[in-house]
C-alpha atoms as a PDB file:
ATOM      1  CA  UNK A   1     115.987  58.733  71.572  1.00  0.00           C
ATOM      2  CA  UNK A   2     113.398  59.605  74.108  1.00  0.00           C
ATOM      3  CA  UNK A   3     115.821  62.085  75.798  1.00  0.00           C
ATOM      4  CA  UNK A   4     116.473  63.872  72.236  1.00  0.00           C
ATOM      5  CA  UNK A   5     112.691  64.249  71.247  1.00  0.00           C
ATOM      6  CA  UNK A   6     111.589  65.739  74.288  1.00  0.00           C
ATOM      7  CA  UNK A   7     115.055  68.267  74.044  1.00  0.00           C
ATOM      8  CA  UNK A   8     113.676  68.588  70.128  1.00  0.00           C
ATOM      9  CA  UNK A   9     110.289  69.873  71.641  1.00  0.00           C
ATOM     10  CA  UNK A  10     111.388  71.885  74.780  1.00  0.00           C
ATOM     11  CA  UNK A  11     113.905  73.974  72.249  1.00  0.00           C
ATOM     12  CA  UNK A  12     111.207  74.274  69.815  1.00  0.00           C
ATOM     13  CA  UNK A  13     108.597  75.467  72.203  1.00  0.00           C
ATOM     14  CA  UNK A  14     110.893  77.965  73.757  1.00  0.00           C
ATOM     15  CA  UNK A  15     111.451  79.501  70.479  1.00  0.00           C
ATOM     16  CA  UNK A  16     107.923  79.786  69.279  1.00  0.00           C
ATOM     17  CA  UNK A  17     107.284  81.534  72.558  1.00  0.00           C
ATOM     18  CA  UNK A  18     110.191  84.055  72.094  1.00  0.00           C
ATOM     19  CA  UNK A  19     109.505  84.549  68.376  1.00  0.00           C
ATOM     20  CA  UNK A  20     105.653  85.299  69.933  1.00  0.00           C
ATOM     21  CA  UNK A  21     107.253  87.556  71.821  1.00  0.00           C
ATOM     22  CA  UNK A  22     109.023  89.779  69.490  1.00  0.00           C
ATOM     23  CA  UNK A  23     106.107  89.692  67.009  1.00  0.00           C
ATOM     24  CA  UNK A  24     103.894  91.288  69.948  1.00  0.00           C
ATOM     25  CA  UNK A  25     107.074  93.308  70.603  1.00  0.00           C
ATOM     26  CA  UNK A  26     107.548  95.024  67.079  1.00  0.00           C
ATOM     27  CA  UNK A  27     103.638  95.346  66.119  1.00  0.00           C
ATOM     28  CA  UNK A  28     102.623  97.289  69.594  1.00  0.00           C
ATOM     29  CA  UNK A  29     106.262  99.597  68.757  1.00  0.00           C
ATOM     30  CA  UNK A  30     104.950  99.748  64.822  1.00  0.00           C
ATOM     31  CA  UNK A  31     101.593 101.936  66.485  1.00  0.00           C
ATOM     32  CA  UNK A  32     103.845 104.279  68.311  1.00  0.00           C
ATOM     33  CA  UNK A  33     106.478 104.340  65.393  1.00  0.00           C
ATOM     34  CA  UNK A  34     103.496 105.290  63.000  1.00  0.00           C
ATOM     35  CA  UNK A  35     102.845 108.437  64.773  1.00  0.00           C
ATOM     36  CA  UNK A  36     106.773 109.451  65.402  1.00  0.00           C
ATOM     37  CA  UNK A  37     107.407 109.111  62.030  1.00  0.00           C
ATOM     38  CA  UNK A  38     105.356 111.900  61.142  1.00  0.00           C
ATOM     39  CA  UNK A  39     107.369 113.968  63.477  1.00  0.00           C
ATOM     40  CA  UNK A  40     110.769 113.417  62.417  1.00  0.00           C
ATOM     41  CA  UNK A  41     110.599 113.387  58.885  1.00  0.00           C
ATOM     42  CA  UNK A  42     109.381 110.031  57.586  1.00  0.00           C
ATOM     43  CA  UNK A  43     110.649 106.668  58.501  1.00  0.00           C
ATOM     44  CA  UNK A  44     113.875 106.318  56.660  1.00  0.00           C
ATOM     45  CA  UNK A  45     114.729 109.179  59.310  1.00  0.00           C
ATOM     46  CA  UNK A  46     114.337 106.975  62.399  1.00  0.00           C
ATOM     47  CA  UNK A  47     116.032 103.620  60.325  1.00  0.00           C
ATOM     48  CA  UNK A  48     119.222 105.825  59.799  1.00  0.00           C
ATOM     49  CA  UNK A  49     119.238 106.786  63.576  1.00  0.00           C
ATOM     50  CA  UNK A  50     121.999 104.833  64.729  1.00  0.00           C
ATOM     51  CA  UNK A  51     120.977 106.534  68.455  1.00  0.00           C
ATOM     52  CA  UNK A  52     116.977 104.791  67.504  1.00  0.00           C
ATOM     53  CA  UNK A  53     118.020 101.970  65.994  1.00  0.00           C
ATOM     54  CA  UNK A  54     120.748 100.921  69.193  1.00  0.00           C
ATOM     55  CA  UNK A  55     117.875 101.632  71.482  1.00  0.00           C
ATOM     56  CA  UNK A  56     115.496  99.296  69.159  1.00  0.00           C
ATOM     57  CA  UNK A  57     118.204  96.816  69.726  1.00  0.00           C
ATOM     58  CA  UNK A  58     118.526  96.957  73.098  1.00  0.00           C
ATOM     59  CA  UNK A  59     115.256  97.050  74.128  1.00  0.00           C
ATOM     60  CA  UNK A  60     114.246  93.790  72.315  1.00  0.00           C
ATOM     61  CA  UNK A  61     117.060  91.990  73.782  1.00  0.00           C
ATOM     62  CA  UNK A  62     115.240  93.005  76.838  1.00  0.00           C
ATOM     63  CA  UNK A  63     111.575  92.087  75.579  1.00  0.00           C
ATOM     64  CA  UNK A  64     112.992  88.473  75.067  1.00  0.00           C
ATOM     65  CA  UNK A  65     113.489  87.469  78.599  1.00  0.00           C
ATOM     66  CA  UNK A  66     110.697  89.243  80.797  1.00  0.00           C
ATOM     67  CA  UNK A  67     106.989  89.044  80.232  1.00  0.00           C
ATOM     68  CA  UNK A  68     106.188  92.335  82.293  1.00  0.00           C
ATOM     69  CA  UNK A  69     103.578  94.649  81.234  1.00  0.00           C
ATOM     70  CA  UNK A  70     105.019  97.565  82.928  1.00  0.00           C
ATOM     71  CA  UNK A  71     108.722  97.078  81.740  1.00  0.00           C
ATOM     72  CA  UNK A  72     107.592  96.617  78.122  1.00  0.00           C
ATOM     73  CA  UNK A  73     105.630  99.285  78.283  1.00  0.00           C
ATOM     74  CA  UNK A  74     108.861 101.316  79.666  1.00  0.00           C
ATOM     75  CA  UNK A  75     111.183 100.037  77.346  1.00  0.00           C
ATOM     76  CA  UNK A  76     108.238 101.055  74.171  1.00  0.00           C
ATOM     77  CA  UNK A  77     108.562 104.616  75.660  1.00  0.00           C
ATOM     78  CA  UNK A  78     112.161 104.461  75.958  1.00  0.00           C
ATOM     79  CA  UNK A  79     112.517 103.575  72.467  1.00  0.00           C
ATOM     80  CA  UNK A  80     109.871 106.413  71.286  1.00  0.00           C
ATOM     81  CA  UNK A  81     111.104 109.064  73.721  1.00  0.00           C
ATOM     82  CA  UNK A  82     115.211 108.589  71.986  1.00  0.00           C
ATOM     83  CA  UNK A  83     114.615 110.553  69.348  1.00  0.00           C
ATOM     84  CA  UNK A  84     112.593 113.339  71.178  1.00  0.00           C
ATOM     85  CA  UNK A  85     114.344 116.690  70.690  1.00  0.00           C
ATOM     86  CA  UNK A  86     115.059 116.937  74.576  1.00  0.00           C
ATOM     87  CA  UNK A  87     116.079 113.224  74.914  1.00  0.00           C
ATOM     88  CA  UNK A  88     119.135 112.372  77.061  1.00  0.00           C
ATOM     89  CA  UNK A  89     122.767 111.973  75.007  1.00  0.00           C
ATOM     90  CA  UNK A  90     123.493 108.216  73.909  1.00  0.00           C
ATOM     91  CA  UNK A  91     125.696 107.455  76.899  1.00  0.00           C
ATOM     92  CA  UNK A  92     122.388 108.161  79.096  1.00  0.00           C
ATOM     93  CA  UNK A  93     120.149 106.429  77.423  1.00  0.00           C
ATOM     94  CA  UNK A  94     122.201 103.209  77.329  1.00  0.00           C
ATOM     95  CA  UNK A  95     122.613 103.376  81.507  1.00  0.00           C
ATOM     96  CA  UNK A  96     118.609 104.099  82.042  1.00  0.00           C
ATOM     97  CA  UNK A  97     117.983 101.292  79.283  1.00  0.00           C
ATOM     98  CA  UNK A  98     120.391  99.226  81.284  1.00  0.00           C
ATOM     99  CA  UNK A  99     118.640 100.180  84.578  1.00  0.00           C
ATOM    100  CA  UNK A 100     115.187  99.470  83.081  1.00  0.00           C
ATOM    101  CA  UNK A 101     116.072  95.927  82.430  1.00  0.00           C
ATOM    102  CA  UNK A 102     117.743  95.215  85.632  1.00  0.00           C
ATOM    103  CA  UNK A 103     115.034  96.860  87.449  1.00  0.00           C
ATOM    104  CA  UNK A 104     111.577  95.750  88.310  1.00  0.00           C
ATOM    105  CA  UNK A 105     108.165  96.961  88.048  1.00  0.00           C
ATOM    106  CA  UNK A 106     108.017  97.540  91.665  1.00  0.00           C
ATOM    107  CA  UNK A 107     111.234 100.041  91.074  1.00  0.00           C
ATOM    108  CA  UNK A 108     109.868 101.601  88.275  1.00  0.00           C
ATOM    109  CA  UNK A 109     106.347 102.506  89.966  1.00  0.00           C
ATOM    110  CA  UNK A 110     108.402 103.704  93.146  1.00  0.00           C
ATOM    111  CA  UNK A 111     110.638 105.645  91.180  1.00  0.00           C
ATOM    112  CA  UNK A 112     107.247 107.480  89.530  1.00  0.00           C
ATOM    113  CA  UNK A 113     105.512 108.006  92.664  1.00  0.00           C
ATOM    114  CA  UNK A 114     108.651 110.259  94.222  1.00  0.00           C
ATOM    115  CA  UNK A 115     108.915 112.018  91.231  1.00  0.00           C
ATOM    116  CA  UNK A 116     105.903 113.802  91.368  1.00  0.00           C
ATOM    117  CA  UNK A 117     103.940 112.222  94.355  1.00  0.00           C
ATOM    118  CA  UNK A 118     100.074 114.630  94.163  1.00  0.00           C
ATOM    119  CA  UNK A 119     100.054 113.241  90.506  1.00  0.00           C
ATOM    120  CA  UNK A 120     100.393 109.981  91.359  1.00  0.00           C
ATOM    121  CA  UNK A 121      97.900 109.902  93.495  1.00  0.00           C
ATOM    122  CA  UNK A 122      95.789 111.654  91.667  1.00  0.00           C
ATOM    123  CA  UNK A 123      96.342 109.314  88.625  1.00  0.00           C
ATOM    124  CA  UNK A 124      95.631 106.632  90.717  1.00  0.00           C
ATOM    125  CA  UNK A 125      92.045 108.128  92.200  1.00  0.00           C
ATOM    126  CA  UNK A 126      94.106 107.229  95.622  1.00  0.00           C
ATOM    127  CA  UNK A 127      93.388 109.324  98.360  1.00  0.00           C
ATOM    128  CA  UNK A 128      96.718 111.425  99.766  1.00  0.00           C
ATOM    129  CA  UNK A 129      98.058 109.647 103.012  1.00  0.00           C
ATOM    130  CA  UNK A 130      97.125 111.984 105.935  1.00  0.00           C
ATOM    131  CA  UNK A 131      99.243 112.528 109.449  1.00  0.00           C
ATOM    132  CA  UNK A 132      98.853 114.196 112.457  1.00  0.00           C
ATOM    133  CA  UNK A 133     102.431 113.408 113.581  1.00  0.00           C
ATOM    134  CA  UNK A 134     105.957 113.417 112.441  1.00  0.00           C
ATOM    135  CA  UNK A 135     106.361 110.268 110.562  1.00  0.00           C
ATOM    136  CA  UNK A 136     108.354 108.501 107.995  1.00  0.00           C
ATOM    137  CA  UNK A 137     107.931 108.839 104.217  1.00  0.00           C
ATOM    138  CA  UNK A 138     106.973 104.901 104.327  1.00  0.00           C
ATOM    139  CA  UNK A 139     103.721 106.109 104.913  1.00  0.00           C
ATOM    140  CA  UNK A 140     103.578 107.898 101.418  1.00  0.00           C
ATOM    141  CA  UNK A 141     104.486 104.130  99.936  1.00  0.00           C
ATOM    142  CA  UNK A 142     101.675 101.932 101.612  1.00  0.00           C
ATOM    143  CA  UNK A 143      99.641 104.484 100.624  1.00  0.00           C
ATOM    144  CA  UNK A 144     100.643 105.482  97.048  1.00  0.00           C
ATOM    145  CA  UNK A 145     101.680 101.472  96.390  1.00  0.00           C
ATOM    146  CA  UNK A 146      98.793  99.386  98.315  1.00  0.00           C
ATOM    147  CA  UNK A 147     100.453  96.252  96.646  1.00  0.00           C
ATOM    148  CA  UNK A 148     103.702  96.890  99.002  1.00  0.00           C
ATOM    149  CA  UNK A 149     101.984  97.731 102.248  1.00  0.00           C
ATOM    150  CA  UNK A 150     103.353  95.542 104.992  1.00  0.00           C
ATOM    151  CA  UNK A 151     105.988  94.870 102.876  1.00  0.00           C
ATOM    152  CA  UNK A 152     108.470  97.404 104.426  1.00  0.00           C
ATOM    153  CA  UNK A 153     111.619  95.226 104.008  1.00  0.00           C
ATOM    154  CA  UNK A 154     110.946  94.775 100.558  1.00  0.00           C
ATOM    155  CA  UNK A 155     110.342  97.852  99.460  1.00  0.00           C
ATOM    156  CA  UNK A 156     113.382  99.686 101.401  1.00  0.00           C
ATOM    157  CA  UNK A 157     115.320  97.434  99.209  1.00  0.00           C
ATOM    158  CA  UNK A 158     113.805  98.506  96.126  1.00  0.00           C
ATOM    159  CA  UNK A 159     114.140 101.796  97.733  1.00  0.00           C
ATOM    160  CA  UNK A 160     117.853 101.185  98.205  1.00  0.00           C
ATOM    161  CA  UNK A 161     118.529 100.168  95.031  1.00  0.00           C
ATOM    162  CA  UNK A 162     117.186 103.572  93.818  1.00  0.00           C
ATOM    163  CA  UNK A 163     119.198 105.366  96.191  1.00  0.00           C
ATOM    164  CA  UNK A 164     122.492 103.539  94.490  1.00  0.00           C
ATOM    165  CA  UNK A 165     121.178 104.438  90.926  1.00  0.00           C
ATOM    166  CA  UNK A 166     121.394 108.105  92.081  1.00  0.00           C
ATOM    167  CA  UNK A 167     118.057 108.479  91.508  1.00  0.00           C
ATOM    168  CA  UNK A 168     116.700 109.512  95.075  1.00  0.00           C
ATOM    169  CA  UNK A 169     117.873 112.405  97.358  1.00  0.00           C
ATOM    170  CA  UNK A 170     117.143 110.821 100.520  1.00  0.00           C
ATOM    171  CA  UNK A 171     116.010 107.582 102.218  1.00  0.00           C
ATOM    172  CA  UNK A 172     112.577 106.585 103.527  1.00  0.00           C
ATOM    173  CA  UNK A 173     113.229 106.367 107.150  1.00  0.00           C
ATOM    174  CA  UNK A 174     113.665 109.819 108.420  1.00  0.00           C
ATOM    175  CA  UNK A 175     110.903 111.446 110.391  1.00  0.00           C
ATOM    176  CA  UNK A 176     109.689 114.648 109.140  1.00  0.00           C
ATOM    177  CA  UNK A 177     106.321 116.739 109.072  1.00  0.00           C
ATOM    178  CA  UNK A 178     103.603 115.541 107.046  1.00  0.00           C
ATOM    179  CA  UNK A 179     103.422 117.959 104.716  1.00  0.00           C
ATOM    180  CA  UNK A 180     107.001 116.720 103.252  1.00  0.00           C
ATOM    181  CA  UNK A 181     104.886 113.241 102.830  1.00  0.00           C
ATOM    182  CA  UNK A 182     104.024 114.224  99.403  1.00  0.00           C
ATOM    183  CA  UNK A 183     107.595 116.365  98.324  1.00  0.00           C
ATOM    184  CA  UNK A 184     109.478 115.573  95.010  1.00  0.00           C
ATOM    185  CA  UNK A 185     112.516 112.499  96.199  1.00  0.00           C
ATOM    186  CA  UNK A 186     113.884 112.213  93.027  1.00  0.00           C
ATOM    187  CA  UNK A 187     117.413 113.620  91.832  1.00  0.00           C
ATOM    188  CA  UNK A 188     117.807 115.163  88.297  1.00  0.00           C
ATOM    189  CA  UNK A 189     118.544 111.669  87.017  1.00  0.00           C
ATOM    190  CA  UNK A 190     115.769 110.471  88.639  1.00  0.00           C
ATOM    191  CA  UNK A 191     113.385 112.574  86.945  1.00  0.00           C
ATOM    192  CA  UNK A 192     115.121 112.401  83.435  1.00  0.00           C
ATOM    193  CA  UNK A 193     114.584 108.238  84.173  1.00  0.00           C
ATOM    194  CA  UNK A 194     110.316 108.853  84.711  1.00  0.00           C
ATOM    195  CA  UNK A 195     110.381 111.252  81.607  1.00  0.00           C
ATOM    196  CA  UNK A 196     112.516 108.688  79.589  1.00  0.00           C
ATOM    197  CA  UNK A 197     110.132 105.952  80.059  1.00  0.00           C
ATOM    198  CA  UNK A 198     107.170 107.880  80.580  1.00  0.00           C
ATOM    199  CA  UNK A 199     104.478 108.303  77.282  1.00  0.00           C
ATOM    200  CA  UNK A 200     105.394 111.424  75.630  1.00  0.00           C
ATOM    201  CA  UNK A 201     103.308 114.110  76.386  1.00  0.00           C
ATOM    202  CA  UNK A 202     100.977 114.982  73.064  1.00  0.00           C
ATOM    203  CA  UNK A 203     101.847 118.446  71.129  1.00  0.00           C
END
């Protein structure tokens, strides 16, 4: 009897703290629905999206199992950014919102930072690595992404993991001059990934 009450509780706990997370889920997407509503025609427009309503879908599935600021607030621009008049075909969008829930933050803020490395850092207030040498484009991480500095292994496997997602044209090991330390790394892909779960950029 014991055994069964404290299953009864555990189960019932778990599923107040999912249904809290939904609720937080749906209200912060209601703000940005509010305003993309206006843009496409009202919102019976967006409910008969099948292409809006599957990425809805998918990204709440998503919501339920991590707690992550930075994924959430990926998977909200996903979701606002699918109905955008340049947004990628349906196929896409179901790999990068496939990608965005395997992924973590750390991949996500990596990802950013090659596509467009002077903004980042200017974003950021984060002054631009500097080197007198040839060096490696690791430097341009522990710089950009203090949280990962002498964390090398780690973040050559995020890194990797990138590189398999077709999302990066090279590794970070090579040498090269240091003006390359702050190039564009990311593929086509790569930058349709940022600008798919990237805010949208006001009219």
């Amino acid at each position: 009897m014991f055994g069964n009450a404290m299953a009864v509780t555990f189960v019932t706990a778990i599923g107040w703290r999912l249904e809290e997370r939904r609720e937080k889920w749906f209200t912060e997407l209601a703000e940005g629905v509010e305003k993309l509503r206006e843009r496409v025609g009202g919102l019976e427009a967006l409910t008969d999206n099948d292409l809006f309503v599957d990425t809805v879908v998918t990204a709440t599935r998503t919501v339920e199992h991590t707690h992550q600021a930075e994924k959430i607030a990926a998977l909200r621009n996903a979701v606002l950014n699918s109905v955008a008049p340049d947004a990628p075909d349906a196929d896409t969008q179901a790999i990068i919102l496939d990608l965005i829930d395997r992924f973590t933050p750390s991949h996500l803020r990596l990802v950013t930072l090659w596509d467009d490395p002077p903004a980042w850092f200017a974003s950021h207030g984060i002054p631009q690595p500097q080197a007198a040498f040839v060096t490696s484009r690791t430097v341009t991480v522990e710089a950009g992404l203090p949280e990962m500095r002498g964390r090398k292994d780690f973040y050559m496997l995020v890194a990797s993991e990138l590189n398999s997602a077709g999302m990066l044209t090279a590794d970070l090991t090579g040498m090269l001059q240091p003006p390359s330390l702050m190039s564009r790394l990311t593929t086509d892909f790569g930058r349709q990934f940022v600008r798919f779960i990237s805010p949208a950029k006001e009219d």
